[in-house]
C-alpha atoms as a PDB file:
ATOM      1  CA  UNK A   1       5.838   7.529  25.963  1.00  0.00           C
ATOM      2  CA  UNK A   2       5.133  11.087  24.741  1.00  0.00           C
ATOM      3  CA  UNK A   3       7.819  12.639  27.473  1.00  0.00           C
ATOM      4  CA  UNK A   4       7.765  15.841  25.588  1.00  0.00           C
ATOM      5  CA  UNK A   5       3.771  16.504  26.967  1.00  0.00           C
ATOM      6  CA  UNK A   6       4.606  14.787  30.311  1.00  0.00           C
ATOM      7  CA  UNK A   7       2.198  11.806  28.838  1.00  0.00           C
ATOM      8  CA  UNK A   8       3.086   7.995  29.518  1.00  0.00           C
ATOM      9  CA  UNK A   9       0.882   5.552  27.481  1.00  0.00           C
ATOM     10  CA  UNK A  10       1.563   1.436  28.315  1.00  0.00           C
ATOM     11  CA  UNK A  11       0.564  -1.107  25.369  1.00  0.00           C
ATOM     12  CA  UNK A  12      -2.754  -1.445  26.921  1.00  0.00           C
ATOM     13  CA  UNK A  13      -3.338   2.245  26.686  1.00  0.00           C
ATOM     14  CA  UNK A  14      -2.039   2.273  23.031  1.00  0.00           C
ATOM     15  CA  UNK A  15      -4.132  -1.003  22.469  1.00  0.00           C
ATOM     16  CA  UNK A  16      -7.139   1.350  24.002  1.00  0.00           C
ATOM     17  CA  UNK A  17      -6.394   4.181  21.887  1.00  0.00           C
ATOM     18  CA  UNK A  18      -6.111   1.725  18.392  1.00  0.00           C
ATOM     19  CA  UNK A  19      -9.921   0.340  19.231  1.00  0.00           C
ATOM     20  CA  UNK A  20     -11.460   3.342  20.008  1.00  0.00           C
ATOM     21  CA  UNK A  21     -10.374   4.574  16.768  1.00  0.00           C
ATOM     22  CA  UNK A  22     -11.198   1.621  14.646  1.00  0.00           C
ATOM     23  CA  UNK A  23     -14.817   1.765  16.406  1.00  0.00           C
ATOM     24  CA  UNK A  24     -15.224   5.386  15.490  1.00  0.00           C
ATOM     25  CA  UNK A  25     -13.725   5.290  12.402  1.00  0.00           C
ATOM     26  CA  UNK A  26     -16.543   2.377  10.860  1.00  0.00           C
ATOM     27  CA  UNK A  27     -19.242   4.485  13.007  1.00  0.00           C
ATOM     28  CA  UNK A  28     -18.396   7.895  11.451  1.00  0.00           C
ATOM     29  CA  UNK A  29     -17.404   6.397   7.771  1.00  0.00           C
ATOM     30  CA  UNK A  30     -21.340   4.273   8.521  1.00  0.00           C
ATOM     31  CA  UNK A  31     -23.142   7.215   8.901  1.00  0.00           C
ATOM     32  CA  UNK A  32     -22.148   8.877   6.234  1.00  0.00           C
ATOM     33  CA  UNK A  33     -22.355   6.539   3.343  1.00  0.00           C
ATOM     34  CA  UNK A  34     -25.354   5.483   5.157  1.00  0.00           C
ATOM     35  CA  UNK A  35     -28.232   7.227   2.407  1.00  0.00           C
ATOM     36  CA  UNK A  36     -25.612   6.498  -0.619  1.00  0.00           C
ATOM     37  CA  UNK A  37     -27.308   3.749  -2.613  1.00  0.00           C
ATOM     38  CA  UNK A  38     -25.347   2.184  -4.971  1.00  0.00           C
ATOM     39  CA  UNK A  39     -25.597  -0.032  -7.976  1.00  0.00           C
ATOM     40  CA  UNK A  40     -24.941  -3.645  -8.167  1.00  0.00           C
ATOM     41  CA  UNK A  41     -21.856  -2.967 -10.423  1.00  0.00           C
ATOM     42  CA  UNK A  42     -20.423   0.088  -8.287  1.00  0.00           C
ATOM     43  CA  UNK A  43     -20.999  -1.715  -4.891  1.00  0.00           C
ATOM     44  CA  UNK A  44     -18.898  -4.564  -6.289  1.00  0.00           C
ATOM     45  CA  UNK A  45     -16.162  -1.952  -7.787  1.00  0.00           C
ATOM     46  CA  UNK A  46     -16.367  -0.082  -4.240  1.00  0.00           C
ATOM     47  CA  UNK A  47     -15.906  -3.535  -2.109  1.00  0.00           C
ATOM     48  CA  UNK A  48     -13.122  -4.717  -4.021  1.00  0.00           C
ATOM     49  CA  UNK A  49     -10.883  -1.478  -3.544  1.00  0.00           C
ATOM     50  CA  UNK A  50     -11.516  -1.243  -0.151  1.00  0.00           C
ATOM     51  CA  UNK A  51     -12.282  -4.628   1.266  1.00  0.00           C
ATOM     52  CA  UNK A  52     -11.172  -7.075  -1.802  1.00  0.00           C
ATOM     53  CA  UNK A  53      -8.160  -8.967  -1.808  1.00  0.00           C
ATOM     54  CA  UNK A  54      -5.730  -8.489  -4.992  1.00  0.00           C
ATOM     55  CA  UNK A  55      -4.773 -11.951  -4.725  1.00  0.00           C
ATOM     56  CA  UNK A  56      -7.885 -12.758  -5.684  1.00  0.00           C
ATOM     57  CA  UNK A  57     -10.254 -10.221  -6.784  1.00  0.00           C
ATOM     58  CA  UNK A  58      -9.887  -9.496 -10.273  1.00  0.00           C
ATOM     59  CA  UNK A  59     -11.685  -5.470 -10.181  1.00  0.00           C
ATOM     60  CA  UNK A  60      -8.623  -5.027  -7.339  1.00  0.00           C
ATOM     61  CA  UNK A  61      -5.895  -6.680  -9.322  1.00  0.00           C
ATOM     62  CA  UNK A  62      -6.809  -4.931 -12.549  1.00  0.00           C
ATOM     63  CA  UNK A  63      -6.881  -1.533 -10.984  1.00  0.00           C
ATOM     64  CA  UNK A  64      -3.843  -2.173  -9.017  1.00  0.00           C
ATOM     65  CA  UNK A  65      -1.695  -3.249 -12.144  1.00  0.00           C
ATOM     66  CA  UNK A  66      -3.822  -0.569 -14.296  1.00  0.00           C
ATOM     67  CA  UNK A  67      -2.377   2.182 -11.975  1.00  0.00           C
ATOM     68  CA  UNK A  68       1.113   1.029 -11.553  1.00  0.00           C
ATOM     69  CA  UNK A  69       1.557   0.244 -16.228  1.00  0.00           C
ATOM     70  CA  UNK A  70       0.348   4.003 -15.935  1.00  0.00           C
ATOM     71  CA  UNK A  71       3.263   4.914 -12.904  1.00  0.00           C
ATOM     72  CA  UNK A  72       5.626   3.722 -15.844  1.00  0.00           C
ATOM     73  CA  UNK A  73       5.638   5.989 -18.284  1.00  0.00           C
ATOM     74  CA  UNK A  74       7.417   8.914 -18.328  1.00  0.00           C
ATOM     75  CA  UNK A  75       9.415   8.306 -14.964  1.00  0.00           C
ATOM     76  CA  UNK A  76      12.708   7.260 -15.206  1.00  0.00           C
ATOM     77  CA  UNK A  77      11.513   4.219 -12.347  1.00  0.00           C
ATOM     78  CA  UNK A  78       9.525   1.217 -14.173  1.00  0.00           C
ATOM     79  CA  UNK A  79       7.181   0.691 -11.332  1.00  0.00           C
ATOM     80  CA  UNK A  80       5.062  -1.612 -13.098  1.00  0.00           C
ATOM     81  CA  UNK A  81       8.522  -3.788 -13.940  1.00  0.00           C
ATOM     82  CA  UNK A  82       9.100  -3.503 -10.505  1.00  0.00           C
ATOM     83  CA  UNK A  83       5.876  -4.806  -9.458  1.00  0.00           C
ATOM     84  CA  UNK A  84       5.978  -7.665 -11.746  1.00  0.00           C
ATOM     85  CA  UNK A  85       9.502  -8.865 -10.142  1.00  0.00           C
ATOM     86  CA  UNK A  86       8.568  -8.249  -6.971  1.00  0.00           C
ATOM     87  CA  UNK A  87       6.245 -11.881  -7.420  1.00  0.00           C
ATOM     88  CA  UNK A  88       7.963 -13.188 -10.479  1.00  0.00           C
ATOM     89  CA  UNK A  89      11.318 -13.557  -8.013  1.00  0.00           C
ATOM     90  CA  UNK A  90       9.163 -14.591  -5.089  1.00  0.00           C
ATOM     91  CA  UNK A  91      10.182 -11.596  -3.117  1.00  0.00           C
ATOM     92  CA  UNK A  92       6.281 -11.818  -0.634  1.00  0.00           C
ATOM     93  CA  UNK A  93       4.863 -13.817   1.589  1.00  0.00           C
ATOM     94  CA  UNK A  94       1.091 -14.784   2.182  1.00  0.00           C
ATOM     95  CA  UNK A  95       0.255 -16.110   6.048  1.00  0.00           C
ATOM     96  CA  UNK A  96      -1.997 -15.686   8.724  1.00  0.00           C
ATOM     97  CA  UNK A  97      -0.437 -13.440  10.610  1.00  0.00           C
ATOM     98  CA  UNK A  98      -2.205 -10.435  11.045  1.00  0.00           C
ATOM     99  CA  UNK A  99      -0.556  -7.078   9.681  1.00  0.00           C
ATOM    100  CA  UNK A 100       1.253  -6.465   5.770  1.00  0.00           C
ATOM    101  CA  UNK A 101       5.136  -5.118   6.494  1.00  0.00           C
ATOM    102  CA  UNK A 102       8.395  -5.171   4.311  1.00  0.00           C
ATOM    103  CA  UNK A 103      11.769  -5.711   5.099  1.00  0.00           C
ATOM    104  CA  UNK A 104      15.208  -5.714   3.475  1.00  0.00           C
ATOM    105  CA  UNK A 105      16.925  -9.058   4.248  1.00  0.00           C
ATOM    106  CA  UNK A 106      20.348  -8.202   3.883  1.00  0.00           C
ATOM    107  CA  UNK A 107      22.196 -11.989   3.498  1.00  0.00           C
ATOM    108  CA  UNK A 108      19.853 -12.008   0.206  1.00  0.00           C
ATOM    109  CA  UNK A 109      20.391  -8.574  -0.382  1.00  0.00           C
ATOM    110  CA  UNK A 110      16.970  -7.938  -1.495  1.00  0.00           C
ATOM    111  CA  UNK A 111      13.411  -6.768   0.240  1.00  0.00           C
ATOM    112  CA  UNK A 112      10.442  -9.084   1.362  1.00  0.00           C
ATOM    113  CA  UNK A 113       6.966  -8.175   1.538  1.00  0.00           C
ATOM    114  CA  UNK A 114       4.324 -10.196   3.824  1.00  0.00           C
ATOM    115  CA  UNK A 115       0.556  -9.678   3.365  1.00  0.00           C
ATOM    116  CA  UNK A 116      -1.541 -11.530   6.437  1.00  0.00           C
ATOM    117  CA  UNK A 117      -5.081 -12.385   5.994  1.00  0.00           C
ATOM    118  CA  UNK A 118      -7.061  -9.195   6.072  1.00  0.00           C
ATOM    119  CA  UNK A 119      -4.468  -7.058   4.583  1.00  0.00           C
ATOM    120  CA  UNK A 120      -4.276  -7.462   0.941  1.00  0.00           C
ATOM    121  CA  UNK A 121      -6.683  -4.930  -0.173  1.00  0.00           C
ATOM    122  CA  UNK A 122      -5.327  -2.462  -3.054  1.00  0.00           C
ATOM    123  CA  UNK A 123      -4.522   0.119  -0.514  1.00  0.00           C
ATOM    124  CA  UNK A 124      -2.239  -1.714   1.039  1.00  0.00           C
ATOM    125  CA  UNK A 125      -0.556  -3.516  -1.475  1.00  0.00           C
ATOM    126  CA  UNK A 126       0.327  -0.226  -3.231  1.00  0.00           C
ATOM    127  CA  UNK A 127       1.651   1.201   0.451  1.00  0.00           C
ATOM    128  CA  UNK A 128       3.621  -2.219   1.048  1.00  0.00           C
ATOM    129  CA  UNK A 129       5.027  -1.840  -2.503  1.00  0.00           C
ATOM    130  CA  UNK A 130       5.879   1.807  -1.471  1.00  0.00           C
ATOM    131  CA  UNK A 131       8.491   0.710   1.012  1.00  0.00           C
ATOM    132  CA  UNK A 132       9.238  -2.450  -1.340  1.00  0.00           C
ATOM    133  CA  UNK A 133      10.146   0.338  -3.824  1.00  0.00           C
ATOM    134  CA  UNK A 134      12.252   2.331  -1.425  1.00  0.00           C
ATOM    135  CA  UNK A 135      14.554  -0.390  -0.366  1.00  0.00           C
ATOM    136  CA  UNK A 136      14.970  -1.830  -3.638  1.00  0.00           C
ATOM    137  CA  UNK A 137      16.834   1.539  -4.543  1.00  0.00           C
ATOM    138  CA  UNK A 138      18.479   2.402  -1.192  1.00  0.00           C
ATOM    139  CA  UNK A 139      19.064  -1.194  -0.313  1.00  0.00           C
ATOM    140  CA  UNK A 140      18.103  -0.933   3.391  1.00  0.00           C
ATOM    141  CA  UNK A 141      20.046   2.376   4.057  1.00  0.00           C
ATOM    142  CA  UNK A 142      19.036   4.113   7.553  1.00  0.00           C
ATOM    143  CA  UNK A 143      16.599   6.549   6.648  1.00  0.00           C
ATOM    144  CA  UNK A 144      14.018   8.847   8.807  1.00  0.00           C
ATOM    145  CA  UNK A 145      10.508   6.583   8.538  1.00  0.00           C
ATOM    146  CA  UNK A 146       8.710   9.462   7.660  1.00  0.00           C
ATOM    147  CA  UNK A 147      11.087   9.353   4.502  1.00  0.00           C
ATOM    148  CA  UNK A 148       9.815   5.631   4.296  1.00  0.00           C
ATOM    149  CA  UNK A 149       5.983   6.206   5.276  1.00  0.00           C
ATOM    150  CA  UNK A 150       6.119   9.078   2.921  1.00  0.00           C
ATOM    151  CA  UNK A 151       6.688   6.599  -0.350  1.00  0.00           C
ATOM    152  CA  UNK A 152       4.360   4.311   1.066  1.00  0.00           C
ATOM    153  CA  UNK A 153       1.527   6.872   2.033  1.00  0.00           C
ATOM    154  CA  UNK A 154       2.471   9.152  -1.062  1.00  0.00           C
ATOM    155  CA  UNK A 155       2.021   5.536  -3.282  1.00  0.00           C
ATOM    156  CA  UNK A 156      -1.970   5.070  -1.756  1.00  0.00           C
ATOM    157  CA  UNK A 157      -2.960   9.049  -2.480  1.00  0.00           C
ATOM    158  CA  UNK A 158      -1.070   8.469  -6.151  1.00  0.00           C
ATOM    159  CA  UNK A 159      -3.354   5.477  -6.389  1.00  0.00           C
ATOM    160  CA  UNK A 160      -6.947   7.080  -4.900  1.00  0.00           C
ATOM    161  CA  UNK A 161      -6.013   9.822  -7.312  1.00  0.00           C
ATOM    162  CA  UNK A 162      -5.508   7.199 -10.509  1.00  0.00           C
ATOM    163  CA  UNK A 163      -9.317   5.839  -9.060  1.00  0.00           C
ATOM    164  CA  UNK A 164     -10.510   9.423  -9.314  1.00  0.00           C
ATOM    165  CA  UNK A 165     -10.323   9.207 -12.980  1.00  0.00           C
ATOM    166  CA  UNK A 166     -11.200   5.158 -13.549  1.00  0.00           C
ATOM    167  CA  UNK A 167     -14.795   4.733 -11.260  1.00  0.00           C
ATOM    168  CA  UNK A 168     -18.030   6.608 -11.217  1.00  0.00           C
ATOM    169  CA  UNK A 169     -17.363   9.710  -9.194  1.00  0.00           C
ATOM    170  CA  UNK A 170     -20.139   8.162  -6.472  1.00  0.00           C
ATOM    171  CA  UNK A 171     -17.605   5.243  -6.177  1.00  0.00           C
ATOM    172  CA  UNK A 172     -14.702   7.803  -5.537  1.00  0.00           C
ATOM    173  CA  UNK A 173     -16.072   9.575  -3.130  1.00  0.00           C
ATOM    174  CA  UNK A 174     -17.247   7.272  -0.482  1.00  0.00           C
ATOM    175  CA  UNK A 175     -13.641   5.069  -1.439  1.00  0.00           C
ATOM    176  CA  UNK A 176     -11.958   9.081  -1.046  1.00  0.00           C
ATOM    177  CA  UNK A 177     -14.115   9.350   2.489  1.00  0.00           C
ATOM    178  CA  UNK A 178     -13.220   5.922   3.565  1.00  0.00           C
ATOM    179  CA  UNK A 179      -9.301   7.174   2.939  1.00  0.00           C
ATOM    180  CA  UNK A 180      -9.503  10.427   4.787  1.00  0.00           C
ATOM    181  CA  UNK A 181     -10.850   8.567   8.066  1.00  0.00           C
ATOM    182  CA  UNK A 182      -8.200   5.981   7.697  1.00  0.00           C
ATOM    183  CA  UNK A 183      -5.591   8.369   7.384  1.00  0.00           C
ATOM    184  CA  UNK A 184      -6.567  10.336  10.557  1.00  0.00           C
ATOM    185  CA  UNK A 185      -7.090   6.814  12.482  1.00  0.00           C
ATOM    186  CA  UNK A 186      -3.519   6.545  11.408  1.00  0.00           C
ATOM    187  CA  UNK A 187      -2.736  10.125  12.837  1.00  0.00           C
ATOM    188  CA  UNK A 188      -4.559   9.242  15.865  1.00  0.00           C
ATOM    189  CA  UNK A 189      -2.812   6.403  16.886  1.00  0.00           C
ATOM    190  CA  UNK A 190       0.662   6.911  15.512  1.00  0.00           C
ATOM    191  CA  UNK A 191       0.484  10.678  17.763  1.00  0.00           C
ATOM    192  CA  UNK A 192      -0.324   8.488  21.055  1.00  0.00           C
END
């Protein structure tokens, strides 16, 4: 409910509100990558940030892994160690459920991330490790979640910004414009 503007939204009007969105979103990001031909090898760098899996895809994993060994050096935080224990201990999950979230489990005193089918492109592993990151050092503490979105979000614009310098400047932009519409979809909905 958004009481403060006299507004009541139900789930179906949220559920409304999320589709229109994702059907704009692919019809405004469409039209204008529309007259951008790319190569062979930049359409497959391109599809494997934004619709490859890391699990799977090795352009996603390397850049993924690329960015974080770079994250390491010079902050007192080893992301990339970090990273590596997160699946060396086991600490994710793979299913079908739809939707990537993490979660501090408190009897094993230790966070848990879950990728479902669909969302295990870079972008979101790198947000998912965001919050993965955050409760690893405050140990599910009750913070503010725009404190927690802001690791998360801040972790995908660190990453685009990595890609700025790694991919044909072509590549960067459409993957940049791709971003920006996904971030205001996220506005959009998150404001209803």
């Amino acid at each position: 409910e958004l009481k403060k503007f006299g507004i009541r939204l139900d789930s179906g009007d949220l559920a409304y509100l999320s589709k229109e969105a994702r059907k704009y979103k692919y019809l405004t990001y469409e039209k204008l990558i529309e007259d951008i031909e790319l190569s062979d090898e930049n359409y497959a760098y391109y599809d494997a940030i934004v619709n490859g899996s890391f699990f799977n895809n090795t352009i996603a994993n390397e850049t993924v892994n690329e960015y974080l060994q770079i994250m390491k050096d010079g902050n007192k935080l080893d992301f990339y160690s970090l990273f590596n224990s997160l699946f060396s201990e086991g600490n994710y999950y793979l299913g079908e459920y739809e939707g990537a979230y993490e979660w501090y489990v408190p009897s094993l005193e230790k966070p848990i991330v879950f990728w479902g089918t669909g969302y295990r492109d870079p972008f979101t592993v790198v947000h998912e490790f965001g919050h993965y990151v955050n409760d690893s050092i405050y140990r599910n503490e009750n913070q503010s979640y725009d404190l927690l979105e802001t690791h998360s979000q801040g972790n995908e614009l660190m990453y685009l910004y990595y890609l700025r310098k790694s991919m044909p400047m072509t590549v960067y932009d459409i993957i940049r414009t791709y971003m920006l519409i996904l971030f205001l979809e996220n506005i959009l909905i998150s404001s209803a």
